[in-house]
PDB file of N, CA and C in Angstrom:
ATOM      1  N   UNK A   1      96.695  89.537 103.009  1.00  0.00           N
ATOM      2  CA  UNK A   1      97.365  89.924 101.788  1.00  0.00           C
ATOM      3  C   UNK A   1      98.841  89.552 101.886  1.00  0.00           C
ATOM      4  N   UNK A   2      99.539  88.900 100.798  1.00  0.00           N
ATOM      5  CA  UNK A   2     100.921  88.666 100.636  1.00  0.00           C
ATOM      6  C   UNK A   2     101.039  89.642 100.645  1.00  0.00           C
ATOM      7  N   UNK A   3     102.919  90.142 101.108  1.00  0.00           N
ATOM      8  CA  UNK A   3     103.620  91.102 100.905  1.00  0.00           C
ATOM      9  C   UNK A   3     103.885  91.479  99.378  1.00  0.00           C
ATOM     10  N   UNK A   4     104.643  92.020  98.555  1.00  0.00           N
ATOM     11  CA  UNK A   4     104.696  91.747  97.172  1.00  0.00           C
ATOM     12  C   UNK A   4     107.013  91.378  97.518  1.00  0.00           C
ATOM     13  N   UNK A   5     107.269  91.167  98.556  1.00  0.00           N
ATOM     14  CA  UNK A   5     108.654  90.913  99.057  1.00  0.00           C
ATOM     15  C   UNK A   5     108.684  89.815 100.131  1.00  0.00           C
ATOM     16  N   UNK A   6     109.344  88.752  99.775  1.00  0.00           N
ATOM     17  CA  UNK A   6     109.101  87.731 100.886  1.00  0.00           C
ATOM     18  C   UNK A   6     110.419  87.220 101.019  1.00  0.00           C
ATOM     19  N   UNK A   7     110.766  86.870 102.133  1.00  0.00           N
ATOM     20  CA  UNK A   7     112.177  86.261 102.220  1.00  0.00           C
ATOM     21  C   UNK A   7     112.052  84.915 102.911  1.00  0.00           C
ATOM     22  N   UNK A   8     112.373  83.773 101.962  1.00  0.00           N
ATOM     23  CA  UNK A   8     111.850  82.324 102.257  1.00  0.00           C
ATOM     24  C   UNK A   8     112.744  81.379 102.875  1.00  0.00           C
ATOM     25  N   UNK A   9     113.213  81.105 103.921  1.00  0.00           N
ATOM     26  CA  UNK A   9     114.239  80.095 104.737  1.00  0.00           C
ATOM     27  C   UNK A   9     113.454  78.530 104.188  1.00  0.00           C
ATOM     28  N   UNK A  10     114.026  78.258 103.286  1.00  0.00           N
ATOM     29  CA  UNK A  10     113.878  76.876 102.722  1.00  0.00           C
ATOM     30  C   UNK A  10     112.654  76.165 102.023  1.00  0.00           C
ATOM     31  N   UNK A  11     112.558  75.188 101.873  1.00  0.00           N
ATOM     32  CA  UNK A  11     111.845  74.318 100.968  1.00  0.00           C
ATOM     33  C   UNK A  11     110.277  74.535 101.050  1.00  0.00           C
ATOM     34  N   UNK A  12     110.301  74.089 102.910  1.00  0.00           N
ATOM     35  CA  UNK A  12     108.955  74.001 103.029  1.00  0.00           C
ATOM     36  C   UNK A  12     108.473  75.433 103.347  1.00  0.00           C
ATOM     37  N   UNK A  13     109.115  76.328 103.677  1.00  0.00           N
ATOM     38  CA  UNK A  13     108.656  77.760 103.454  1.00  0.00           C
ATOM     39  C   UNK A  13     108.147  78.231 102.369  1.00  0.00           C
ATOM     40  N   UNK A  14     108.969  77.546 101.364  1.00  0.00           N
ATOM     41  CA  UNK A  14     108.732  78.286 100.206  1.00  0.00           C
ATOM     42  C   UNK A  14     107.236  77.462  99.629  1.00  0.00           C
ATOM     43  N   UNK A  15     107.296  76.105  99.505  1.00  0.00           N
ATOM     44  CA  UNK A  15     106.032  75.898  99.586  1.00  0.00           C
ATOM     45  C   UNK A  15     104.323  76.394 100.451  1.00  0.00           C
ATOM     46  N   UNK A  16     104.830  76.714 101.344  1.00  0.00           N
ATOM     47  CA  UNK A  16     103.850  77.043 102.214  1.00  0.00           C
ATOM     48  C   UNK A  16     103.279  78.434 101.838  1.00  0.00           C
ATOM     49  N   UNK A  17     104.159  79.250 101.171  1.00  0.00           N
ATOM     50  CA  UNK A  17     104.196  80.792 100.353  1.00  0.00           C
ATOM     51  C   UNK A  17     103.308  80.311  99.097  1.00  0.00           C
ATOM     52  N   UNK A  18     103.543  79.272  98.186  1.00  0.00           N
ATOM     53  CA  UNK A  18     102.505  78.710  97.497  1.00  0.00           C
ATOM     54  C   UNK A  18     101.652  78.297  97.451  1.00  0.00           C
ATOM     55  N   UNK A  19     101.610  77.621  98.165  1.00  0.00           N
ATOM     56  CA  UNK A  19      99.825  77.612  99.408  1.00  0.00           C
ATOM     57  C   UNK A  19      99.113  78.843  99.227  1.00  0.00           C
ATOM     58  N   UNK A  20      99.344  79.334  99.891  1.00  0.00           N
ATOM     59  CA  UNK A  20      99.121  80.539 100.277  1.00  0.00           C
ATOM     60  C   UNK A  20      98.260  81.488  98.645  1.00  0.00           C
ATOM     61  N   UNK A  21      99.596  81.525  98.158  1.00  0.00           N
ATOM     62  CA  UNK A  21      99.028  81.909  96.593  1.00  0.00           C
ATOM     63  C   UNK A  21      98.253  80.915  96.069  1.00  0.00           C
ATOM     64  N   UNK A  22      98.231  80.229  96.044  1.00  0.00           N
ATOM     65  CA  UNK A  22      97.443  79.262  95.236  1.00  0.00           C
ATOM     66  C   UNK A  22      95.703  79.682  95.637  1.00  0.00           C
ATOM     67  N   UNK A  23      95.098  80.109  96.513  1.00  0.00           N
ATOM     68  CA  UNK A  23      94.100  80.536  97.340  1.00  0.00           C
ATOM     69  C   UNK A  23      94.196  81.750  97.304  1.00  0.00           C
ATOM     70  N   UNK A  24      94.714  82.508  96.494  1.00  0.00           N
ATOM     71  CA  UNK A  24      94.636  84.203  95.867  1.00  0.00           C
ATOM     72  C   UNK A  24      93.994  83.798  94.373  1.00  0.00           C
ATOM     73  N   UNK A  25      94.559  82.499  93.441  1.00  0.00           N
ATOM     74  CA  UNK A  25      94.274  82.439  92.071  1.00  0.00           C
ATOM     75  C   UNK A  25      92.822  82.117  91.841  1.00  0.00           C
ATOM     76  N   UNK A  26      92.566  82.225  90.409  1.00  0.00           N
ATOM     77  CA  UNK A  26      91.584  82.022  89.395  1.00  0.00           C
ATOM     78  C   UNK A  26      91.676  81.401  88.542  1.00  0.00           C
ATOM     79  N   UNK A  27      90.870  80.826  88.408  1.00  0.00           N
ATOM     80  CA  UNK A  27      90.985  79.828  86.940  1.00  0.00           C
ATOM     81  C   UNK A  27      91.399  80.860  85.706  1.00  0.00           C
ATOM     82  N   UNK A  28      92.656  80.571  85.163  1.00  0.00           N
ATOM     83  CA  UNK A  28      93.205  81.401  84.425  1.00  0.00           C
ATOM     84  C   UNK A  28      94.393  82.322  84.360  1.00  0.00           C
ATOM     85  N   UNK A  29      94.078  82.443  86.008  1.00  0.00           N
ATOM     86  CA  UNK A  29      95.563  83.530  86.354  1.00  0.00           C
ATOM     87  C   UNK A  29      97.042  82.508  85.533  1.00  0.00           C
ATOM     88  N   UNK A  30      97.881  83.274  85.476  1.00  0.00           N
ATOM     89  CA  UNK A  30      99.083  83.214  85.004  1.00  0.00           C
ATOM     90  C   UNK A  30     100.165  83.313  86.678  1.00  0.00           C
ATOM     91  N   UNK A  31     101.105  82.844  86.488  1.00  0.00           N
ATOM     92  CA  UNK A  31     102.029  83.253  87.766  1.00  0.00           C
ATOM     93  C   UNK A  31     103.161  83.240  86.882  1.00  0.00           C
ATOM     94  N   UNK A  32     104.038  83.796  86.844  1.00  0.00           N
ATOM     95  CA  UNK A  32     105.596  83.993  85.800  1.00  0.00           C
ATOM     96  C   UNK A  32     106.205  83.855  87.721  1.00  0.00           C
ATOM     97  N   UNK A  33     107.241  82.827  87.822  1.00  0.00           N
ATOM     98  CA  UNK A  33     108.541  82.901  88.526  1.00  0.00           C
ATOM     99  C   UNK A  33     109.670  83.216  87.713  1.00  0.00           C
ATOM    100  N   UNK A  34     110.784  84.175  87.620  1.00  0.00           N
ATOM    101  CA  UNK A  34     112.261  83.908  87.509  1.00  0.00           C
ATOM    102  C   UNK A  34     113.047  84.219  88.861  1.00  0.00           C
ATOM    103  N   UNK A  35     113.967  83.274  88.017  1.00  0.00           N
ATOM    104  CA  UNK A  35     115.307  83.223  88.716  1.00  0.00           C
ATOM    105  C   UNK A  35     116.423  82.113  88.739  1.00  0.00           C
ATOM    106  N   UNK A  36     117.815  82.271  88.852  1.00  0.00           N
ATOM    107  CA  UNK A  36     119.052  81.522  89.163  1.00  0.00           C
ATOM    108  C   UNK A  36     118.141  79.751  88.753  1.00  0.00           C
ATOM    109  N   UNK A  37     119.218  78.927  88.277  1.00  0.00           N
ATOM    110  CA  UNK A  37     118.783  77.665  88.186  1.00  0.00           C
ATOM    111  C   UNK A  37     118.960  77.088  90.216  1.00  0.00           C
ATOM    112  N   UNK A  38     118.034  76.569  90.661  1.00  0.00           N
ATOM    113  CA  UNK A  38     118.609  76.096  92.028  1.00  0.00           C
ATOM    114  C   UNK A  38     117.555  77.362  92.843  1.00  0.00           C
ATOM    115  N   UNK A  39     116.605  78.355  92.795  1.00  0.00           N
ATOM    116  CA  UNK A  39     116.416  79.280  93.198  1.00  0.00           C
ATOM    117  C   UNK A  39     115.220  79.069  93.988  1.00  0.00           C
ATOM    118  N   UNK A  40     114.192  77.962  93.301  1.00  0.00           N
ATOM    119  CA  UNK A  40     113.224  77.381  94.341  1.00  0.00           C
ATOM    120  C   UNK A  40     112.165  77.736  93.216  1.00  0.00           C
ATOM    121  N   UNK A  41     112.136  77.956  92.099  1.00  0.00           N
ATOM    122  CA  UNK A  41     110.923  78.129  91.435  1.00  0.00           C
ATOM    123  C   UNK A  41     110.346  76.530  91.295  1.00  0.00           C
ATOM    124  N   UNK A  42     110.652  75.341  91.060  1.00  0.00           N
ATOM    125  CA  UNK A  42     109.760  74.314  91.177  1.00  0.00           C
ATOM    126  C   UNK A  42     109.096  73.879  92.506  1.00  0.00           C
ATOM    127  N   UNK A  43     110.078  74.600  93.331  1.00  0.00           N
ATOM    128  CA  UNK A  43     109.646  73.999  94.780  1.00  0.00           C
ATOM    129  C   UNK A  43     108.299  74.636  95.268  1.00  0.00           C
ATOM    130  N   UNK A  44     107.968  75.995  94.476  1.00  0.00           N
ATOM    131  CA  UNK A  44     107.114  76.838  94.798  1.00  0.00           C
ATOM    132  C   UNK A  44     105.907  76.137  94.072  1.00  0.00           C
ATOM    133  N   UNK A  45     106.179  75.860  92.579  1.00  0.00           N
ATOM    134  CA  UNK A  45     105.213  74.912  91.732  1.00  0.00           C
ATOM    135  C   UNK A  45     104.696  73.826  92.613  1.00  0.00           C
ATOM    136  N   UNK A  46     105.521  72.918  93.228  1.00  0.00           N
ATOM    137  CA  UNK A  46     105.144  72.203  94.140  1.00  0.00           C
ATOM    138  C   UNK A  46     104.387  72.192  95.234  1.00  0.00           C
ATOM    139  N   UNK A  47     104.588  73.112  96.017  1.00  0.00           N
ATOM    140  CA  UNK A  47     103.316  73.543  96.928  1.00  0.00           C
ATOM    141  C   UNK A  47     102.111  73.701  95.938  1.00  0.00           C
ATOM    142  N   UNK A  48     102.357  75.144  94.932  1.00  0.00           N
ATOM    143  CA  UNK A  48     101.365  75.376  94.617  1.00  0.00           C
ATOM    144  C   UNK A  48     100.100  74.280  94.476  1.00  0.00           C
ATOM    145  N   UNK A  49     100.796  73.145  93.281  1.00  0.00           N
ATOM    146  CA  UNK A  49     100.020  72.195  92.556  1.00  0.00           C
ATOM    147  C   UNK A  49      99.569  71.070  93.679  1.00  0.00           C
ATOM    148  N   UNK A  50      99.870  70.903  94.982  1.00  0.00           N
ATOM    149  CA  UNK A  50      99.551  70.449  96.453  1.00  0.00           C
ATOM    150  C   UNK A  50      98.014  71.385  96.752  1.00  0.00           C
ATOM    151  N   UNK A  51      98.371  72.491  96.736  1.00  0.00           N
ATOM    152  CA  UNK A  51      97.145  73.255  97.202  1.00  0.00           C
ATOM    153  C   UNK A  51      95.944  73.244  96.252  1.00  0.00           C
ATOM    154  N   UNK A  52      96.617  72.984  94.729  1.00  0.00           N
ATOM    155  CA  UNK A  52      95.054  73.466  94.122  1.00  0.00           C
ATOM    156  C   UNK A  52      94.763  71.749  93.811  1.00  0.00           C
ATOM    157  N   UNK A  53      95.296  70.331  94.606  1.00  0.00           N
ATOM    158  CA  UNK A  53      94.558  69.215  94.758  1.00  0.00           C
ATOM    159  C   UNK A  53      95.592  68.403  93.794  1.00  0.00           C
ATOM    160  N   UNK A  54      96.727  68.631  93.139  1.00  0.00           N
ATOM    161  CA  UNK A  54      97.228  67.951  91.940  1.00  0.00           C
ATOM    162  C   UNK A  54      97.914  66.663  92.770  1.00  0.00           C
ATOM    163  N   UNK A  55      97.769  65.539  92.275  1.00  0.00           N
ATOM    164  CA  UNK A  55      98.201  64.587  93.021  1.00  0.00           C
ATOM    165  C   UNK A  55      99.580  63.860  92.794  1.00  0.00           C
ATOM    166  N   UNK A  56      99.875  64.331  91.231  1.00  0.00           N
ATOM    167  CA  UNK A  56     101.050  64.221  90.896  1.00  0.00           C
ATOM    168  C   UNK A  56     102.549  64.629  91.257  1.00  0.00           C
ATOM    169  N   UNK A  57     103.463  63.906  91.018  1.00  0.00           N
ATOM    170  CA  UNK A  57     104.735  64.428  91.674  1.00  0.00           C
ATOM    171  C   UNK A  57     104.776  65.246  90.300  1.00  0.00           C
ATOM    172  N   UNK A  58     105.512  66.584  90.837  1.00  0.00           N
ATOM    173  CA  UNK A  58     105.822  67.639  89.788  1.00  0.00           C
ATOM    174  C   UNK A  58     107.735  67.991  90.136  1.00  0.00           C
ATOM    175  N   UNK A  59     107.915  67.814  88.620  1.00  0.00           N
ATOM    176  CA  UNK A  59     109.677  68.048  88.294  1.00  0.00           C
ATOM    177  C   UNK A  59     109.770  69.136  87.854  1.00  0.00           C
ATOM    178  N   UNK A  60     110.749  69.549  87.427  1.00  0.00           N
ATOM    179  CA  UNK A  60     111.526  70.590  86.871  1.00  0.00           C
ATOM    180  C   UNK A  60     110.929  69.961  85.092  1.00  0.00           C
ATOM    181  N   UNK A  61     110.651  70.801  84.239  1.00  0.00           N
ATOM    182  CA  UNK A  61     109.846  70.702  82.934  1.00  0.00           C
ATOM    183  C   UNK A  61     111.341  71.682  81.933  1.00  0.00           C
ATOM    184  N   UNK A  62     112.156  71.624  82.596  1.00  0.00           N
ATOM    185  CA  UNK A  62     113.292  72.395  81.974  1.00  0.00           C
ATOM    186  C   UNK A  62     113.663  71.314  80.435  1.00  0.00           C
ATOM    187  N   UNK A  63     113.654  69.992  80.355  1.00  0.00           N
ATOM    188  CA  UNK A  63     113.691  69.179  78.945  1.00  0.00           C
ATOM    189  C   UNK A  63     112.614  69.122  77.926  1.00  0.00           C
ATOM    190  N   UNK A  64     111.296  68.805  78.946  1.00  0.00           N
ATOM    191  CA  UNK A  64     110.233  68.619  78.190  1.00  0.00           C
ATOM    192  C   UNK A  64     109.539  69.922  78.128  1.00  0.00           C
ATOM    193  N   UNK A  65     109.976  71.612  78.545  1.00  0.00           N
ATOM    194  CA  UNK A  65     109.197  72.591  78.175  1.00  0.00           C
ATOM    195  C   UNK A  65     107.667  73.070  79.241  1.00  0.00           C
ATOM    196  N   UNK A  66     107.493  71.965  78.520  1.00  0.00           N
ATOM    197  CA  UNK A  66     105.690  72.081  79.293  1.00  0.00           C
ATOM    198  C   UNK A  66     105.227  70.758  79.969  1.00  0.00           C
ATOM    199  N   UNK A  67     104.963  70.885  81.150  1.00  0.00           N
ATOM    200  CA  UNK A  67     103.774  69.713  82.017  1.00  0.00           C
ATOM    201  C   UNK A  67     102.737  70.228  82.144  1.00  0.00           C
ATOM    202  N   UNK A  68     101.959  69.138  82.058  1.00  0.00           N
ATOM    203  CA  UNK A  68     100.097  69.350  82.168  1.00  0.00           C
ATOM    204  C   UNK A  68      99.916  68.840  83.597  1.00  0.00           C
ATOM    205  N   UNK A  69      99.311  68.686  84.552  1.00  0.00           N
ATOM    206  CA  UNK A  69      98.834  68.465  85.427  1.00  0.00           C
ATOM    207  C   UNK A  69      97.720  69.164  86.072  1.00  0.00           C
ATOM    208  N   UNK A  70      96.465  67.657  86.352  1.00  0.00           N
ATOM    209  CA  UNK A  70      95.166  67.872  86.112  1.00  0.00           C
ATOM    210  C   UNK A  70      94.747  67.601  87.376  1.00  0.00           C
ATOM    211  N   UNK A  71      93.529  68.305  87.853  1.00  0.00           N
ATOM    212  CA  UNK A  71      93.052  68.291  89.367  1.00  0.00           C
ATOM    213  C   UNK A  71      91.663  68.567  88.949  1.00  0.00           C
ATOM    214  N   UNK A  72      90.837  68.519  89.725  1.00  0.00           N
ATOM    215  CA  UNK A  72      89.251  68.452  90.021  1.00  0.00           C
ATOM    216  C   UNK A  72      89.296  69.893  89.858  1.00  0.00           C
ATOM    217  N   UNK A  73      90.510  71.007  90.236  1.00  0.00           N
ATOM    218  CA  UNK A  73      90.175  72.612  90.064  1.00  0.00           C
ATOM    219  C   UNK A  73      90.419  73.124  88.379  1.00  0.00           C
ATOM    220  N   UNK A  74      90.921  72.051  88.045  1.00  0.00           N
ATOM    221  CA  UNK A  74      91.717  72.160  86.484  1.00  0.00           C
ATOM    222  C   UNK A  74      92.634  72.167  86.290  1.00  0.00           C
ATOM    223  N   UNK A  75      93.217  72.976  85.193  1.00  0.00           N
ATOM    224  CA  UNK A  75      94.582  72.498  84.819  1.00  0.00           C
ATOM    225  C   UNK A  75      95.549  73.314  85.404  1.00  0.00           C
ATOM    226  N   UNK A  76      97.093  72.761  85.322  1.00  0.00           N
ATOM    227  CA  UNK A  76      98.378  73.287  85.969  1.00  0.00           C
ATOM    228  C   UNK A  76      99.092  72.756  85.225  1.00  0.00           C
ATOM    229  N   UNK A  77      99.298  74.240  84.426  1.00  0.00           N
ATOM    230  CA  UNK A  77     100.634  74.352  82.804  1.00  0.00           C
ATOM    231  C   UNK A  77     102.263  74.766  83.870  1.00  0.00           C
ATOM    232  N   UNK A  78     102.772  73.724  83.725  1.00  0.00           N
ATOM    233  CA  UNK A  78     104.217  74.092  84.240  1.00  0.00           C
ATOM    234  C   UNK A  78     105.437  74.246  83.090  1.00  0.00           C
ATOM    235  N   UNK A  79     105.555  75.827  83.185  1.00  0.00           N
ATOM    236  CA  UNK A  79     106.696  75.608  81.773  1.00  0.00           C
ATOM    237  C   UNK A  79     107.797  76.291  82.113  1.00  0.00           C
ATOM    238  N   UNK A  80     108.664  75.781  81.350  1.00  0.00           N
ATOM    239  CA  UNK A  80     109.941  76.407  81.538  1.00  0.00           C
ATOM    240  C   UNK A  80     110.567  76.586  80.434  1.00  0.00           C
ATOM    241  N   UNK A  81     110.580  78.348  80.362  1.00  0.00           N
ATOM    242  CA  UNK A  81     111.523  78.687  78.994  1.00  0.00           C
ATOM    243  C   UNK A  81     113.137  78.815  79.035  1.00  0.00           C
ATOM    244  N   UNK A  82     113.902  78.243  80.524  1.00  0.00           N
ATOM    245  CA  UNK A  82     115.171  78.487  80.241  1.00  0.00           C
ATOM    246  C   UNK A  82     115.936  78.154  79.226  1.00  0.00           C
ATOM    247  N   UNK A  83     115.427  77.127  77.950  1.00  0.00           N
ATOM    248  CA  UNK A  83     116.738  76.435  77.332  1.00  0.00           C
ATOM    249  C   UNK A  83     116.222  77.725  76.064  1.00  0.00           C
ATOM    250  N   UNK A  84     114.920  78.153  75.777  1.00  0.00           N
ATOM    251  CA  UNK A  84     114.702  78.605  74.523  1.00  0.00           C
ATOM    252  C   UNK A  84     115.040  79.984  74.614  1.00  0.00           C
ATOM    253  N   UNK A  85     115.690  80.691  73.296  1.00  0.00           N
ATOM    254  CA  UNK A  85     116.483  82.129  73.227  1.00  0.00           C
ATOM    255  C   UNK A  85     115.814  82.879  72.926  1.00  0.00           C
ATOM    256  N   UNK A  86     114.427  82.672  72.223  1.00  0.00           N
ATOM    257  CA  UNK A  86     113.491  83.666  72.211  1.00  0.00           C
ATOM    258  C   UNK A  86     111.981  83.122  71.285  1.00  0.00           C
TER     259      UNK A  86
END
């Protein structure tokens, strides 16, 4: 079981924490990250979408909103509501 408090020394930590979760989910689960711009929420996307098979390089979706990215497990909605006010 994850802790529900984790304290992550860098990149590949923080990926490896997504791993990790990614092998807790369901087809369907939701994951909400916030935080600070620079804070590691894509880096975490990144592992994640590694673990559930996505072969694509995954960016920051902060212009375009929403990325689709598709794997043999299904889909991986990457969105980002920082620019929108409500």
């Amino acid at each position: 079981m994850i802790p529900s408090t984790n304290i992550i020394a860098g990149a590949d930590a923080t990926r490896t924490l997504a791993s990790r979760v990614a092998g807790l989910l369901g087809r369907g689960d939701v994951v909400l990250l916030h935080g600070d711009l620079g804070a590691g929420k894509t880096t975490f996307v990144q592992g994640l979408a590694a673990a559930l098979g996505v072969a694509e390089d995954i960016q920051s979706p902060t212009f375009t909103i929403v990325q689709e990215h598709h794997s043999s497990l299904g889909t991986l909605f990457h969105v980002d509501l920082y620019r929108l006010v409500d």
